[in-house]
PDB file of N, CA and C in Angstrom:
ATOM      1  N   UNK A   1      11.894  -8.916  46.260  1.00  0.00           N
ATOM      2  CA  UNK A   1      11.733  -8.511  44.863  1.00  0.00           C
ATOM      3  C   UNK A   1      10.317  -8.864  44.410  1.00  0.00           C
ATOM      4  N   UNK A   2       9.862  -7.770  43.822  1.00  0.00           N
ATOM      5  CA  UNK A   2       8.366  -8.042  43.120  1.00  0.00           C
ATOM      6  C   UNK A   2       8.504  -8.398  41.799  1.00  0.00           C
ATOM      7  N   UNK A   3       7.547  -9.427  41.396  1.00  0.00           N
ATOM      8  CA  UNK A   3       7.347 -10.073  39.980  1.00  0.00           C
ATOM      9  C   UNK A   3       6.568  -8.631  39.490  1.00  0.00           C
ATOM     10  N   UNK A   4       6.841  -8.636  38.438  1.00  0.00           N
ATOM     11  CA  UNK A   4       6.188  -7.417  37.577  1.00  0.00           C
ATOM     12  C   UNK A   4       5.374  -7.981  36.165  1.00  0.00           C
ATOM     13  N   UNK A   5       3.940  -8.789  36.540  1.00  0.00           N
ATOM     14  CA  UNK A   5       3.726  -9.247  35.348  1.00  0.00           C
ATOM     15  C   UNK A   5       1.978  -8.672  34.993  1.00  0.00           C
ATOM     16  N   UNK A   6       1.592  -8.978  34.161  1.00  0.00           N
ATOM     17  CA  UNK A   6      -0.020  -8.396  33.943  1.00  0.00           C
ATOM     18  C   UNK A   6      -0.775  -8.661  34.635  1.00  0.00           C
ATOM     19  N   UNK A   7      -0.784 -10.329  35.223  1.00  0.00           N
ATOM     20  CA  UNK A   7      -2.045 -10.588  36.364  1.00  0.00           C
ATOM     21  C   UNK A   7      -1.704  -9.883  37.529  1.00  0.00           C
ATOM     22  N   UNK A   8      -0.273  -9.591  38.145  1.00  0.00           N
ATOM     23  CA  UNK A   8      -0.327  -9.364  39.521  1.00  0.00           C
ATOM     24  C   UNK A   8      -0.643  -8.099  39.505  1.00  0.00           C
ATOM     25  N   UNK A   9      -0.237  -7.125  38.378  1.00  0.00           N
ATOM     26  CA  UNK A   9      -0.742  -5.676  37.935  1.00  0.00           C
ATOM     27  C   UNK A   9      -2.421  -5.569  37.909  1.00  0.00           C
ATOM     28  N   UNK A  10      -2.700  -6.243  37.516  1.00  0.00           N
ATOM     29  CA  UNK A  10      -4.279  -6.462  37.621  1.00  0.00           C
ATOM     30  C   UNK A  10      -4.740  -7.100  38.680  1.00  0.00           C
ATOM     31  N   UNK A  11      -4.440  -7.764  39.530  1.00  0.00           N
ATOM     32  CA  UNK A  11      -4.540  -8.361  40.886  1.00  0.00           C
ATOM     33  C   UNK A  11      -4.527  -7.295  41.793  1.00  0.00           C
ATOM     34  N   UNK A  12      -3.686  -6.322  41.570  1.00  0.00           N
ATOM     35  CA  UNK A  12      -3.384  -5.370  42.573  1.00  0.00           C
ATOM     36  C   UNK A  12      -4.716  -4.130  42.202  1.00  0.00           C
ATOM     37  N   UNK A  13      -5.300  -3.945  40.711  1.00  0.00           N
ATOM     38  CA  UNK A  13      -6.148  -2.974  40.457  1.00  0.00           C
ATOM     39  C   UNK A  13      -7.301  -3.820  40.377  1.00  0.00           C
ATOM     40  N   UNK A  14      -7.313  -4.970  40.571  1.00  0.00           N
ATOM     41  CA  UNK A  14      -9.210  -5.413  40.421  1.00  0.00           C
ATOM     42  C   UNK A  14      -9.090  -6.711  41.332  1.00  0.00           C
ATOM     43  N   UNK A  15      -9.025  -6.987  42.435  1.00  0.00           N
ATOM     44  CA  UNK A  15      -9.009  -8.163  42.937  1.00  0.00           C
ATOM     45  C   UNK A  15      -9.965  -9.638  42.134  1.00  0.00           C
ATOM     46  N   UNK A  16     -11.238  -9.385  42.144  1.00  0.00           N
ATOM     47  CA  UNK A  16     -12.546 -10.399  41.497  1.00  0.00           C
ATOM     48  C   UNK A  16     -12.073 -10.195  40.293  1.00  0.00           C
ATOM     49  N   UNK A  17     -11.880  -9.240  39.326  1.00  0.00           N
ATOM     50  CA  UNK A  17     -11.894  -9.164  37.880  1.00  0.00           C
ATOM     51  C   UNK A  17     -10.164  -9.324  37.643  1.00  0.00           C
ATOM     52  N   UNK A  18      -9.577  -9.895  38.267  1.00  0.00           N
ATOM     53  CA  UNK A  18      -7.618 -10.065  37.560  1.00  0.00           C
ATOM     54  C   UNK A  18      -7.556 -10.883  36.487  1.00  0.00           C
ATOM     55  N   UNK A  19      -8.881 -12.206  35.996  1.00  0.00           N
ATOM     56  CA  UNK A  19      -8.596 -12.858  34.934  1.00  0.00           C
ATOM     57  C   UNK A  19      -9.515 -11.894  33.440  1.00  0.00           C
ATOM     58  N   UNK A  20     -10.174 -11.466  33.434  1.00  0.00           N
ATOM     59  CA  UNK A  20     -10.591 -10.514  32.819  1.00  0.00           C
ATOM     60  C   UNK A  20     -10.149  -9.519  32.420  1.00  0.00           C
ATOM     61  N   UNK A  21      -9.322  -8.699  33.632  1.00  0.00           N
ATOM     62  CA  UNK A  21      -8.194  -7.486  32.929  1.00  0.00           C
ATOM     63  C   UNK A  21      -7.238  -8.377  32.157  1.00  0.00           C
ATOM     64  N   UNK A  22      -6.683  -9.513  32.288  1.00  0.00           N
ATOM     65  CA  UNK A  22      -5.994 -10.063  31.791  1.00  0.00           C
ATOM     66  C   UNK A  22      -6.429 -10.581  30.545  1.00  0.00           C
ATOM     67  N   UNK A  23      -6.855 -11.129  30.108  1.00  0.00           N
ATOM     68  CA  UNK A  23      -7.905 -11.839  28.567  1.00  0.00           C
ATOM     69  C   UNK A  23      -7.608 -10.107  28.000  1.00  0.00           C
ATOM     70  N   UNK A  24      -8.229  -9.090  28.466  1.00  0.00           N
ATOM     71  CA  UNK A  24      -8.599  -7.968  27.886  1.00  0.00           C
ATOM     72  C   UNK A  24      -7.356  -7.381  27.741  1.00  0.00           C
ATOM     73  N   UNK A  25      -6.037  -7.468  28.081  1.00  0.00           N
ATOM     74  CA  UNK A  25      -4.668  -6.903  28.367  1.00  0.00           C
ATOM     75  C   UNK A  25      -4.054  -7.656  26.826  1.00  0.00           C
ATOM     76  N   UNK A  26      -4.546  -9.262  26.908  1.00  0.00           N
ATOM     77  CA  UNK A  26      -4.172  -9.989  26.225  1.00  0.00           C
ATOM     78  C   UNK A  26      -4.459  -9.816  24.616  1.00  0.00           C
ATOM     79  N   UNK A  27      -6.143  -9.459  24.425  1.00  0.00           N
ATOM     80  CA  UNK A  27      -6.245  -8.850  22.967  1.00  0.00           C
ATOM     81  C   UNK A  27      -6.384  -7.898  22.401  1.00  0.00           C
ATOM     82  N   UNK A  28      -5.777  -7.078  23.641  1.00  0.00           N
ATOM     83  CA  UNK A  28      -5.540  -5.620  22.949  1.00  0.00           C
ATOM     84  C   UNK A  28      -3.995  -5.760  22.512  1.00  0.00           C
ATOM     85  N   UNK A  29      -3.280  -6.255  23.317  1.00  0.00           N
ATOM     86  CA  UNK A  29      -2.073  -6.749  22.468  1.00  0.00           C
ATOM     87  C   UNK A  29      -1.692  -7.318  21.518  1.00  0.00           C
ATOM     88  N   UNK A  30      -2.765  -8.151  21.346  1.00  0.00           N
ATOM     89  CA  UNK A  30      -2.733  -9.152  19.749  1.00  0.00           C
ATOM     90  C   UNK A  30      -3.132  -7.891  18.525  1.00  0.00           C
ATOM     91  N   UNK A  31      -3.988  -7.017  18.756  1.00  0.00           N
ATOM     92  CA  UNK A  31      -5.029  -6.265  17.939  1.00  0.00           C
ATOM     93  C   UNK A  31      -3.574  -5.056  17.932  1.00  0.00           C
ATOM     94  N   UNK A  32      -2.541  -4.486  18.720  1.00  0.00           N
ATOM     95  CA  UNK A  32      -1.531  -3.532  18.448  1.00  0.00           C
ATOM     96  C   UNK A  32      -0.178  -4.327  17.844  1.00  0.00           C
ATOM     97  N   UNK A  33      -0.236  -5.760  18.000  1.00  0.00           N
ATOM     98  CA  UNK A  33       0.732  -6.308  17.518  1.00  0.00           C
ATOM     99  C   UNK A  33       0.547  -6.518  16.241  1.00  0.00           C
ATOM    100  N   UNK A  34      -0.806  -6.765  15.716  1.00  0.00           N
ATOM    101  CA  UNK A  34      -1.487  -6.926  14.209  1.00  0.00           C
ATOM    102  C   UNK A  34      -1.335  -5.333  13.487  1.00  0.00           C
ATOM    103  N   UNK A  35      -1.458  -4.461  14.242  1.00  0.00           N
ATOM    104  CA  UNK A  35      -1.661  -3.348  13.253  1.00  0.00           C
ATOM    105  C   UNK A  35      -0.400  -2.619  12.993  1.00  0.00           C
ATOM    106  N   UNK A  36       0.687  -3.082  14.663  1.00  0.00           N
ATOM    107  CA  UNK A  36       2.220  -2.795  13.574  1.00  0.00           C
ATOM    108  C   UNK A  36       2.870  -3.656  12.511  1.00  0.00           C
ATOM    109  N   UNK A  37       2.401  -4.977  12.384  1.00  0.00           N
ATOM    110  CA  UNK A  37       2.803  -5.588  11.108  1.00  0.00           C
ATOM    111  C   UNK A  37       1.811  -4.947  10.145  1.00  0.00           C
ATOM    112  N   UNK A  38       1.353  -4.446   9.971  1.00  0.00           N
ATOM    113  CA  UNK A  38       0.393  -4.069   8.607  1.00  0.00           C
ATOM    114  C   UNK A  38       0.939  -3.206   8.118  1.00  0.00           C
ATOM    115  N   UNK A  39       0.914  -1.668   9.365  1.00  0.00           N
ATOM    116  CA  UNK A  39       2.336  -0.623   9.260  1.00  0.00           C
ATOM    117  C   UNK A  39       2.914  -0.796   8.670  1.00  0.00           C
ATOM    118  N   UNK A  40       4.204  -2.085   9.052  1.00  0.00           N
ATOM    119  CA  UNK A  40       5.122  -2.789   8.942  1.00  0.00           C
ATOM    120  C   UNK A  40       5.159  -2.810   7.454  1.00  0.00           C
ATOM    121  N   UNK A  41       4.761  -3.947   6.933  1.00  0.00           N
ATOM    122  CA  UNK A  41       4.298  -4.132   5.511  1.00  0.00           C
ATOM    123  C   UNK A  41       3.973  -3.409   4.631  1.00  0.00           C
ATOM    124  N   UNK A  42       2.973  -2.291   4.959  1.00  0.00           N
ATOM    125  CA  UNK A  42       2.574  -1.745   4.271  1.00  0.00           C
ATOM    126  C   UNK A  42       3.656  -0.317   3.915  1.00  0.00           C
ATOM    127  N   UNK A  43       4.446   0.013   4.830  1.00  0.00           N
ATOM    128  CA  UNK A  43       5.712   1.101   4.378  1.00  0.00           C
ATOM    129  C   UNK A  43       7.122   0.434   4.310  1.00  0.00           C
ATOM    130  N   UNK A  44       7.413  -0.328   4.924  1.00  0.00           N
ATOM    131  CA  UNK A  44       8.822  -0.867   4.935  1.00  0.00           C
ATOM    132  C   UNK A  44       9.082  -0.898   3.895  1.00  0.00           C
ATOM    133  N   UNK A  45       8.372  -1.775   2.563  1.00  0.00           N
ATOM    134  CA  UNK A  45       8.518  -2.491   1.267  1.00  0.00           C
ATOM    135  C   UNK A  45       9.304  -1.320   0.514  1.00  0.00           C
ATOM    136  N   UNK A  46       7.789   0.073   0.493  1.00  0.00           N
ATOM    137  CA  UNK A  46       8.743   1.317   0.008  1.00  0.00           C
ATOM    138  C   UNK A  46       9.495   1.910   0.288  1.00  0.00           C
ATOM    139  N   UNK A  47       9.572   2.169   1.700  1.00  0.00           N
ATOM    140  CA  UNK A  47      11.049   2.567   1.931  1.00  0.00           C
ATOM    141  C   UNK A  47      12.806   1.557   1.655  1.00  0.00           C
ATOM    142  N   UNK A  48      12.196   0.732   1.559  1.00  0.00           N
ATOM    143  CA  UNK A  48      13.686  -0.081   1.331  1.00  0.00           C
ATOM    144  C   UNK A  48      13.453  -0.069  -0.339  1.00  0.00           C
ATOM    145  N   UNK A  49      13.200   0.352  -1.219  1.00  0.00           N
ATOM    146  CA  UNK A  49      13.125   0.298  -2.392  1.00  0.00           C
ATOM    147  C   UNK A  49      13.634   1.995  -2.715  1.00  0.00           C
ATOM    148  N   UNK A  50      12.872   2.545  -1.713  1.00  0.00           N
ATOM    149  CA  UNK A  50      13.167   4.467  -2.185  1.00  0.00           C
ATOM    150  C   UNK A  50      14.919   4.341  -1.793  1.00  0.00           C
ATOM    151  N   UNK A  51      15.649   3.168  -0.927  1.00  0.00           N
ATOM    152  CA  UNK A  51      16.519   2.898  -0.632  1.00  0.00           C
ATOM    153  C   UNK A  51      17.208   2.536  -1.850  1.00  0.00           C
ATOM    154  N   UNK A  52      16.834   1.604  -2.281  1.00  0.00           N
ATOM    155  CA  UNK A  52      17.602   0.986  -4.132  1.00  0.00           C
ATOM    156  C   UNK A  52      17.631  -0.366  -3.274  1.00  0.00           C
ATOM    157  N   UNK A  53      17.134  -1.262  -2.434  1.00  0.00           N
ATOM    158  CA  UNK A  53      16.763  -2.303  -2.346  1.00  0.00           C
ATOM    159  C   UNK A  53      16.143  -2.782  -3.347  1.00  0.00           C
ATOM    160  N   UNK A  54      16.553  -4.441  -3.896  1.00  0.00           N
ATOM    161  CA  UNK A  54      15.675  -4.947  -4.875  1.00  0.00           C
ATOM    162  C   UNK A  54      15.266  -6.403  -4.274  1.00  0.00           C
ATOM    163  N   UNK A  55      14.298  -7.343  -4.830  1.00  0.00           N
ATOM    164  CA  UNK A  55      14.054  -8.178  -4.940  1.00  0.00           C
ATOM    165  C   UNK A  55      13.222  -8.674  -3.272  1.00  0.00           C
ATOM    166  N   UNK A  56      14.197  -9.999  -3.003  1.00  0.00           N
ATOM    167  CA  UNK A  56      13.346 -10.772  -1.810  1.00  0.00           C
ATOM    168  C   UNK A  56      12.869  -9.473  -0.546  1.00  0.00           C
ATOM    169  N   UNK A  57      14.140  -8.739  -0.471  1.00  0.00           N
ATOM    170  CA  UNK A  57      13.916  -7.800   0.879  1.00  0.00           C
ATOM    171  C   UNK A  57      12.691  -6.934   1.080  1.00  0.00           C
ATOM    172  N   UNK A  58      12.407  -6.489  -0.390  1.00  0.00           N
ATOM    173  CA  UNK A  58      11.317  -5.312  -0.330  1.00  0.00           C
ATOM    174  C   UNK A  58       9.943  -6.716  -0.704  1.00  0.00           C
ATOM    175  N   UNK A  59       9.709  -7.299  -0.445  1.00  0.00           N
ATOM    176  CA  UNK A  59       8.640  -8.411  -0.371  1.00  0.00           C
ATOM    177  C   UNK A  59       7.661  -8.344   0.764  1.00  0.00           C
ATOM    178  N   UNK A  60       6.392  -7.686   0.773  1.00  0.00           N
ATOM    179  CA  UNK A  60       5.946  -7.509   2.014  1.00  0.00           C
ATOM    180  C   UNK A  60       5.502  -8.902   3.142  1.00  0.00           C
ATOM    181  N   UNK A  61       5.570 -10.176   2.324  1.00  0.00           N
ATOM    182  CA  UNK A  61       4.928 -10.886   3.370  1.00  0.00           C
ATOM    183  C   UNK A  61       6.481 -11.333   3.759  1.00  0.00           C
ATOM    184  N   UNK A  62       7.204 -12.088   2.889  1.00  0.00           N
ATOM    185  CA  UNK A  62       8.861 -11.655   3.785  1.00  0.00           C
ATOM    186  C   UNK A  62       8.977 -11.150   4.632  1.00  0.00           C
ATOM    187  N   UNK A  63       9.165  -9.373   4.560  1.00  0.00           N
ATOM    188  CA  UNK A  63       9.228  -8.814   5.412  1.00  0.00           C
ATOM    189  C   UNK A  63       8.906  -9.081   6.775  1.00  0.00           C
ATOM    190  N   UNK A  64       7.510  -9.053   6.856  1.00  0.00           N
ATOM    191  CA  UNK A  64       6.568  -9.330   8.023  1.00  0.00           C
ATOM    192  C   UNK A  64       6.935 -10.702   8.426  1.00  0.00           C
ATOM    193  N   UNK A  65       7.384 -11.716   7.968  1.00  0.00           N
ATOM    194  CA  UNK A  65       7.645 -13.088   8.788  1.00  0.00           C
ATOM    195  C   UNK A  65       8.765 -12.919   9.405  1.00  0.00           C
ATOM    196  N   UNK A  66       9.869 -12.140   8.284  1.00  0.00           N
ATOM    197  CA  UNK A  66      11.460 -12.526   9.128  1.00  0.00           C
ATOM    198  C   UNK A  66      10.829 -11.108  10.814  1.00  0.00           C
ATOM    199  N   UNK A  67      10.789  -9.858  10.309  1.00  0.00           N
ATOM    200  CA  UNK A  67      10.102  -9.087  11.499  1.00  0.00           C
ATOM    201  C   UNK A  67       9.353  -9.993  12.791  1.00  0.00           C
ATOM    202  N   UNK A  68       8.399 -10.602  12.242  1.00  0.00           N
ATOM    203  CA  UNK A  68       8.291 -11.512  13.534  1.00  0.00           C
ATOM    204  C   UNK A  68       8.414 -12.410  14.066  1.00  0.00           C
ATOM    205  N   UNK A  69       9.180 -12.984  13.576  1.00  0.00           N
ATOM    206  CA  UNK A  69      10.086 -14.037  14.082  1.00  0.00           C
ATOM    207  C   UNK A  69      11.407 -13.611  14.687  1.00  0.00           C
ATOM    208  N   UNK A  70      12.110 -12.922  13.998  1.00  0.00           N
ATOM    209  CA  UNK A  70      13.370 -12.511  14.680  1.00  0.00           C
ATOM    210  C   UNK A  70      12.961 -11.402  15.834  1.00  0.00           C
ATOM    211  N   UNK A  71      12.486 -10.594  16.166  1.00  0.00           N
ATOM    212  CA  UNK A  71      12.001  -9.465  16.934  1.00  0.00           C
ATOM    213  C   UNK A  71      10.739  -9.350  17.621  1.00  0.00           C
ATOM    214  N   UNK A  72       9.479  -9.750  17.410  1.00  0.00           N
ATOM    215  CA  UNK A  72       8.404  -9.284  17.911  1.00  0.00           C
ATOM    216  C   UNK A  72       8.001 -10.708  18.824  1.00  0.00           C
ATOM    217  N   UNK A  73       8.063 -12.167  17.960  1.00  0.00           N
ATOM    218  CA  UNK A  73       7.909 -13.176  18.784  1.00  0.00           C
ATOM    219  C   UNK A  73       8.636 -13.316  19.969  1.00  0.00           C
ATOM    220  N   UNK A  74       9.979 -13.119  20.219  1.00  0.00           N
ATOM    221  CA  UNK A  74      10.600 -12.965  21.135  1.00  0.00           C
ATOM    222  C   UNK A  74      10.257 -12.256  22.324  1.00  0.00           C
ATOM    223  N   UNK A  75      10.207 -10.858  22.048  1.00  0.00           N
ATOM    224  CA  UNK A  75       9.468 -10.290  23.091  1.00  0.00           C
ATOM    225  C   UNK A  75       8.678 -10.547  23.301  1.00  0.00           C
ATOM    226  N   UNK A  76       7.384 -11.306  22.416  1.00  0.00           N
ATOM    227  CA  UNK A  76       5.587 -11.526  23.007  1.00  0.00           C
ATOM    228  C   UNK A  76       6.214 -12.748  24.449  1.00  0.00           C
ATOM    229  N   UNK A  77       7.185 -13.307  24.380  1.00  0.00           N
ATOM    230  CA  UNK A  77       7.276 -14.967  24.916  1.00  0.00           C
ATOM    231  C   UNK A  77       8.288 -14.270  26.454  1.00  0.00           C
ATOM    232  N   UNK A  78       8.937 -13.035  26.598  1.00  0.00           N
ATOM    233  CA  UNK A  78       9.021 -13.142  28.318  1.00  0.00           C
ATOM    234  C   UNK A  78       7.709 -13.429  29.044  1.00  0.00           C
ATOM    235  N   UNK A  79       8.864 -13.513  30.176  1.00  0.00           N
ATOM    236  CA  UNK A  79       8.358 -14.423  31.408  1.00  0.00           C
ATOM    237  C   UNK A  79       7.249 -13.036  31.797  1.00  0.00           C
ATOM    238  N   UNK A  80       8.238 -11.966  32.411  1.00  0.00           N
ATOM    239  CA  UNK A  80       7.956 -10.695  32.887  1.00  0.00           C
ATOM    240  C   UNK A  80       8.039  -9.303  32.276  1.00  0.00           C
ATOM    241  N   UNK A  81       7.623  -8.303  32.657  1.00  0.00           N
ATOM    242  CA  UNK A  81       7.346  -6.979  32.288  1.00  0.00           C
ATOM    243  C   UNK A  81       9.118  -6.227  32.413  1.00  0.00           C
ATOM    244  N   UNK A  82       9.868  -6.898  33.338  1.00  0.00           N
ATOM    245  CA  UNK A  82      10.823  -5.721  33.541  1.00  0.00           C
ATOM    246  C   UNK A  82      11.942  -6.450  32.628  1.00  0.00           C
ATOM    247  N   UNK A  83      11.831  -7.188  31.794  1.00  0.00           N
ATOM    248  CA  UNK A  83      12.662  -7.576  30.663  1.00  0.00           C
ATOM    249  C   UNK A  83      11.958  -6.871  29.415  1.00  0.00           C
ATOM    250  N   UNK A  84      11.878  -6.386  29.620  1.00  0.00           N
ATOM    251  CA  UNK A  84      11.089  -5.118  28.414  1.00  0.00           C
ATOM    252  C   UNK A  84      11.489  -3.387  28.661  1.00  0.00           C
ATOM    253  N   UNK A  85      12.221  -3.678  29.498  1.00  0.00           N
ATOM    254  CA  UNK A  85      12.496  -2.246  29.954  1.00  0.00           C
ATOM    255  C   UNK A  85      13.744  -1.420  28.917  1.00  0.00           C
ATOM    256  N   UNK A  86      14.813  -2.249  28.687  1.00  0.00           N
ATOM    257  CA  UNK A  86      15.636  -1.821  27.712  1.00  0.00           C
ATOM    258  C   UNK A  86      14.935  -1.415  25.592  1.00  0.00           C
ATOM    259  N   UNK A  87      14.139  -2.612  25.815  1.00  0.00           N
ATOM    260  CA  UNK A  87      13.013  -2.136  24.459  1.00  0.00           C
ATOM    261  C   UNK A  87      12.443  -1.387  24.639  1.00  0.00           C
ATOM    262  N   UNK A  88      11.665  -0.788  25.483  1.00  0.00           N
ATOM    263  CA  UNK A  88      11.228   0.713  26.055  1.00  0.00           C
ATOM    264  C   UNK A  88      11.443   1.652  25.727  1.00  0.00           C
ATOM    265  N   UNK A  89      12.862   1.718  26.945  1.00  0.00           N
ATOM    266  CA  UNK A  89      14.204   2.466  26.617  1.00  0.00           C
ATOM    267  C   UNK A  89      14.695   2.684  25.261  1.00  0.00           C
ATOM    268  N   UNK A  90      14.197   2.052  24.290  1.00  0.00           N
ATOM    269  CA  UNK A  90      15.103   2.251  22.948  1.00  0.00           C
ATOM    270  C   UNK A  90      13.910   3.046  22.049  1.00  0.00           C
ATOM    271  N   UNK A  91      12.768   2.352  22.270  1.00  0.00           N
ATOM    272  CA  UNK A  91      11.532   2.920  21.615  1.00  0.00           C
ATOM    273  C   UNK A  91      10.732   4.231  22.169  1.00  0.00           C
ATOM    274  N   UNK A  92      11.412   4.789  23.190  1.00  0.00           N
ATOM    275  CA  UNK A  92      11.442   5.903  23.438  1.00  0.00           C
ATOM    276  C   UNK A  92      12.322   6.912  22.890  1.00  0.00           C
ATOM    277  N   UNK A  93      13.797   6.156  22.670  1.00  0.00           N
ATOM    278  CA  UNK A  93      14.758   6.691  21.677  1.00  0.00           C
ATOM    279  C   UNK A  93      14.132   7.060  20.339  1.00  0.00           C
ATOM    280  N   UNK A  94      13.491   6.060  19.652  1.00  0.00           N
ATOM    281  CA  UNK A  94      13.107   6.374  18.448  1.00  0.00           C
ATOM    282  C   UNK A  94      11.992   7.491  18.318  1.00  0.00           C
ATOM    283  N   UNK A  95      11.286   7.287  19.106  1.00  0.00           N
ATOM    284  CA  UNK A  95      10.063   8.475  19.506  1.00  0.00           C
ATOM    285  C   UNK A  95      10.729  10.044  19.401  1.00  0.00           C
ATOM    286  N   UNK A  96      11.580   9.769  20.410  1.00  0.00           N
ATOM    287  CA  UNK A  96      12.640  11.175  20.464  1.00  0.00           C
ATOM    288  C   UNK A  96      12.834  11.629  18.936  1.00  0.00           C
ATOM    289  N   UNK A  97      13.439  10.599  18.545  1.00  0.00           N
ATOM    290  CA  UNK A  97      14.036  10.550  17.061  1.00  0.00           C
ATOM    291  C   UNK A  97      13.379  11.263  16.012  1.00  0.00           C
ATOM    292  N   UNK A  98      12.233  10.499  15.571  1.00  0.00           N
ATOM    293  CA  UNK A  98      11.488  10.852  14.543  1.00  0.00           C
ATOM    294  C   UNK A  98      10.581  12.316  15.102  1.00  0.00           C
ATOM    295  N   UNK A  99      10.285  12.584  16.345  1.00  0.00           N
ATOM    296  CA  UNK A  99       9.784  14.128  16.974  1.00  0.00           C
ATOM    297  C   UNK A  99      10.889  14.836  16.055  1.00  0.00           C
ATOM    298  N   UNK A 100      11.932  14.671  16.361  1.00  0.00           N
ATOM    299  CA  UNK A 100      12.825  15.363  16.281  1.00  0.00           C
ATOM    300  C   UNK A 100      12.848  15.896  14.288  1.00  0.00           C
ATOM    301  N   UNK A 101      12.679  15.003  13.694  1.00  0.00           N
ATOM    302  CA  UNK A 101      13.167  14.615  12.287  1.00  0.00           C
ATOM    303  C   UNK A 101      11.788  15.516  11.861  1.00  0.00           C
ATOM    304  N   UNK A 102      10.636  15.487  12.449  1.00  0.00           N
ATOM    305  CA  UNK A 102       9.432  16.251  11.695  1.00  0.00           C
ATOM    306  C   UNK A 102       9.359  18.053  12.199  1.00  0.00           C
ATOM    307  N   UNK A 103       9.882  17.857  13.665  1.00  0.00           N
ATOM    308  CA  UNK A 103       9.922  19.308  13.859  1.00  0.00           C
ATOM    309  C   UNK A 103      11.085  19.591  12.793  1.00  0.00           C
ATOM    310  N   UNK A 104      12.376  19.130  12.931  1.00  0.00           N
ATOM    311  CA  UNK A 104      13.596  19.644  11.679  1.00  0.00           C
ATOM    312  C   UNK A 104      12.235  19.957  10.046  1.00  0.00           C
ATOM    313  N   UNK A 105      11.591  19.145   9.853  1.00  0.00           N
ATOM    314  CA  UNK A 105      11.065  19.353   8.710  1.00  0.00           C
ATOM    315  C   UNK A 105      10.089  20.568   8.368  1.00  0.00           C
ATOM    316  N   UNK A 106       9.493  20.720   9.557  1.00  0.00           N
ATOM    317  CA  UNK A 106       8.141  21.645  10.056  1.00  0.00           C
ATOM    318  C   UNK A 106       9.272  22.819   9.791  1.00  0.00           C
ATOM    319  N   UNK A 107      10.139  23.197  10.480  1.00  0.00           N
ATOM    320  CA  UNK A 107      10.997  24.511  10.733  1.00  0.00           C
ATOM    321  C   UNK A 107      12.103  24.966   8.958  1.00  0.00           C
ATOM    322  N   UNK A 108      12.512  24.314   8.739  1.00  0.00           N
ATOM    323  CA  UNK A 108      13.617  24.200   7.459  1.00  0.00           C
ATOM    324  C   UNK A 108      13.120  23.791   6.313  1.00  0.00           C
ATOM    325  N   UNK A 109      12.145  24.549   5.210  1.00  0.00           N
ATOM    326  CA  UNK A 109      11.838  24.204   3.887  1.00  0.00           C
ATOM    327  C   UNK A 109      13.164  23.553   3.073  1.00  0.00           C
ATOM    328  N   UNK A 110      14.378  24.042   3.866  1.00  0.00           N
ATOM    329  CA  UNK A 110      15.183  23.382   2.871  1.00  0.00           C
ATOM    330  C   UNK A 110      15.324  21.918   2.849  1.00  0.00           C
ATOM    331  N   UNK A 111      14.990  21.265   4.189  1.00  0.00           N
ATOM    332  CA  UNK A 111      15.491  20.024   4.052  1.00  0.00           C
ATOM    333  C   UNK A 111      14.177  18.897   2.801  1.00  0.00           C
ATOM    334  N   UNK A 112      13.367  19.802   2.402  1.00  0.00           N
ATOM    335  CA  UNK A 112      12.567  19.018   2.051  1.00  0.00           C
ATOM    336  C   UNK A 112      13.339  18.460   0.078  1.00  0.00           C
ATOM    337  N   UNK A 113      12.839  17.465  -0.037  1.00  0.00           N
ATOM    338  CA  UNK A 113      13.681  16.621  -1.387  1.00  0.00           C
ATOM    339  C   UNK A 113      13.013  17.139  -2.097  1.00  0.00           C
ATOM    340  N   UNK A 114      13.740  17.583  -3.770  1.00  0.00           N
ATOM    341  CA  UNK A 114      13.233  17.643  -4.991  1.00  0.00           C
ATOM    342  C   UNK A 114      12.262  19.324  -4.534  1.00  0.00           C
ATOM    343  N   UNK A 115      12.573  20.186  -3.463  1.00  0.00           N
ATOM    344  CA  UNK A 115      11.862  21.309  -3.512  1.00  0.00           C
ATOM    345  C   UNK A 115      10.563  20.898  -3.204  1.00  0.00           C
ATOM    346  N   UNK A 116       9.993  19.746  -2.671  1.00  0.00           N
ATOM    347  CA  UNK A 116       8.932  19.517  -2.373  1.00  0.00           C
ATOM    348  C   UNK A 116       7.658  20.206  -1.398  1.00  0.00           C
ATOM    349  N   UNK A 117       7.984  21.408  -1.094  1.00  0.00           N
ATOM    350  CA  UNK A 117       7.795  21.882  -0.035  1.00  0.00           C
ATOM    351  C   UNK A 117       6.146  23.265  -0.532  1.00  0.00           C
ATOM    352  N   UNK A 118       5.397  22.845  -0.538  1.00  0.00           N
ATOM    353  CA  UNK A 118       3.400  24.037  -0.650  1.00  0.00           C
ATOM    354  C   UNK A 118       3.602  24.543   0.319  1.00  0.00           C
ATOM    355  N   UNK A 119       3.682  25.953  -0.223  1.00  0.00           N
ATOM    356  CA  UNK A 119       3.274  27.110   0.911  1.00  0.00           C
ATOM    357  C   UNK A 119       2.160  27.762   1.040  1.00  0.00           C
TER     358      UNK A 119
END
């Protein structure tokens, strides 16, 4: 069985440079993990309010702590790459998902709210 982790992935594509792809693997992840909490924050708040959410929930720095603490810290802290495969798997689901939800929108003026729909 092969370990499936970033250095040996980079070990295998740069022998001399594996701690370097790695540092560089490392803050590009910090820099995509920072810009989905901002995302995060910055739409969640309104959508759980366009919801009729009130109070602590629609709180953006709330938000963003319980989010990474319950969900994102977790995953940053495996060991390996192939314990990530079912989160993948799901976030490919959602990908599917929302494709799906904008072509429905692109095709059907009706589904749009309040007649919202410039032609």
């Amino acid at each position: 069985k092969r370990d499936a982790t970033f250095y040996n992935v980079a070990s295998k594509a740069m022998t001399k440079g594996a701690l370097v792809i790695d540092v560089a693997v490392a803050v590009k992840c910090f820099g995509v993990a920072t810009s989905y909490l901002i995302v995060i924050g910055d739409l969640l708040p309104e959508a759980l309010k366009a919801m009729g959410a009130r109070g602590l929930v629609t709180n953006r720095e709330f938000l963003i702590t319980i989010l990474m603490a319950a969900i994102i810290a977790p995953l940053c802290c495996l060991r390996k790459l192939d314990a990530l495969r079912f989160t993948s798997a799901l976030s490919l689901l959602f990908v599917i998902f929302v494709t799906s939800v904008v072509l429905a929108y692109a095709v059907s003026p009706s589904l749009h709210v309040d007649g919202e729909y410039d032609e």
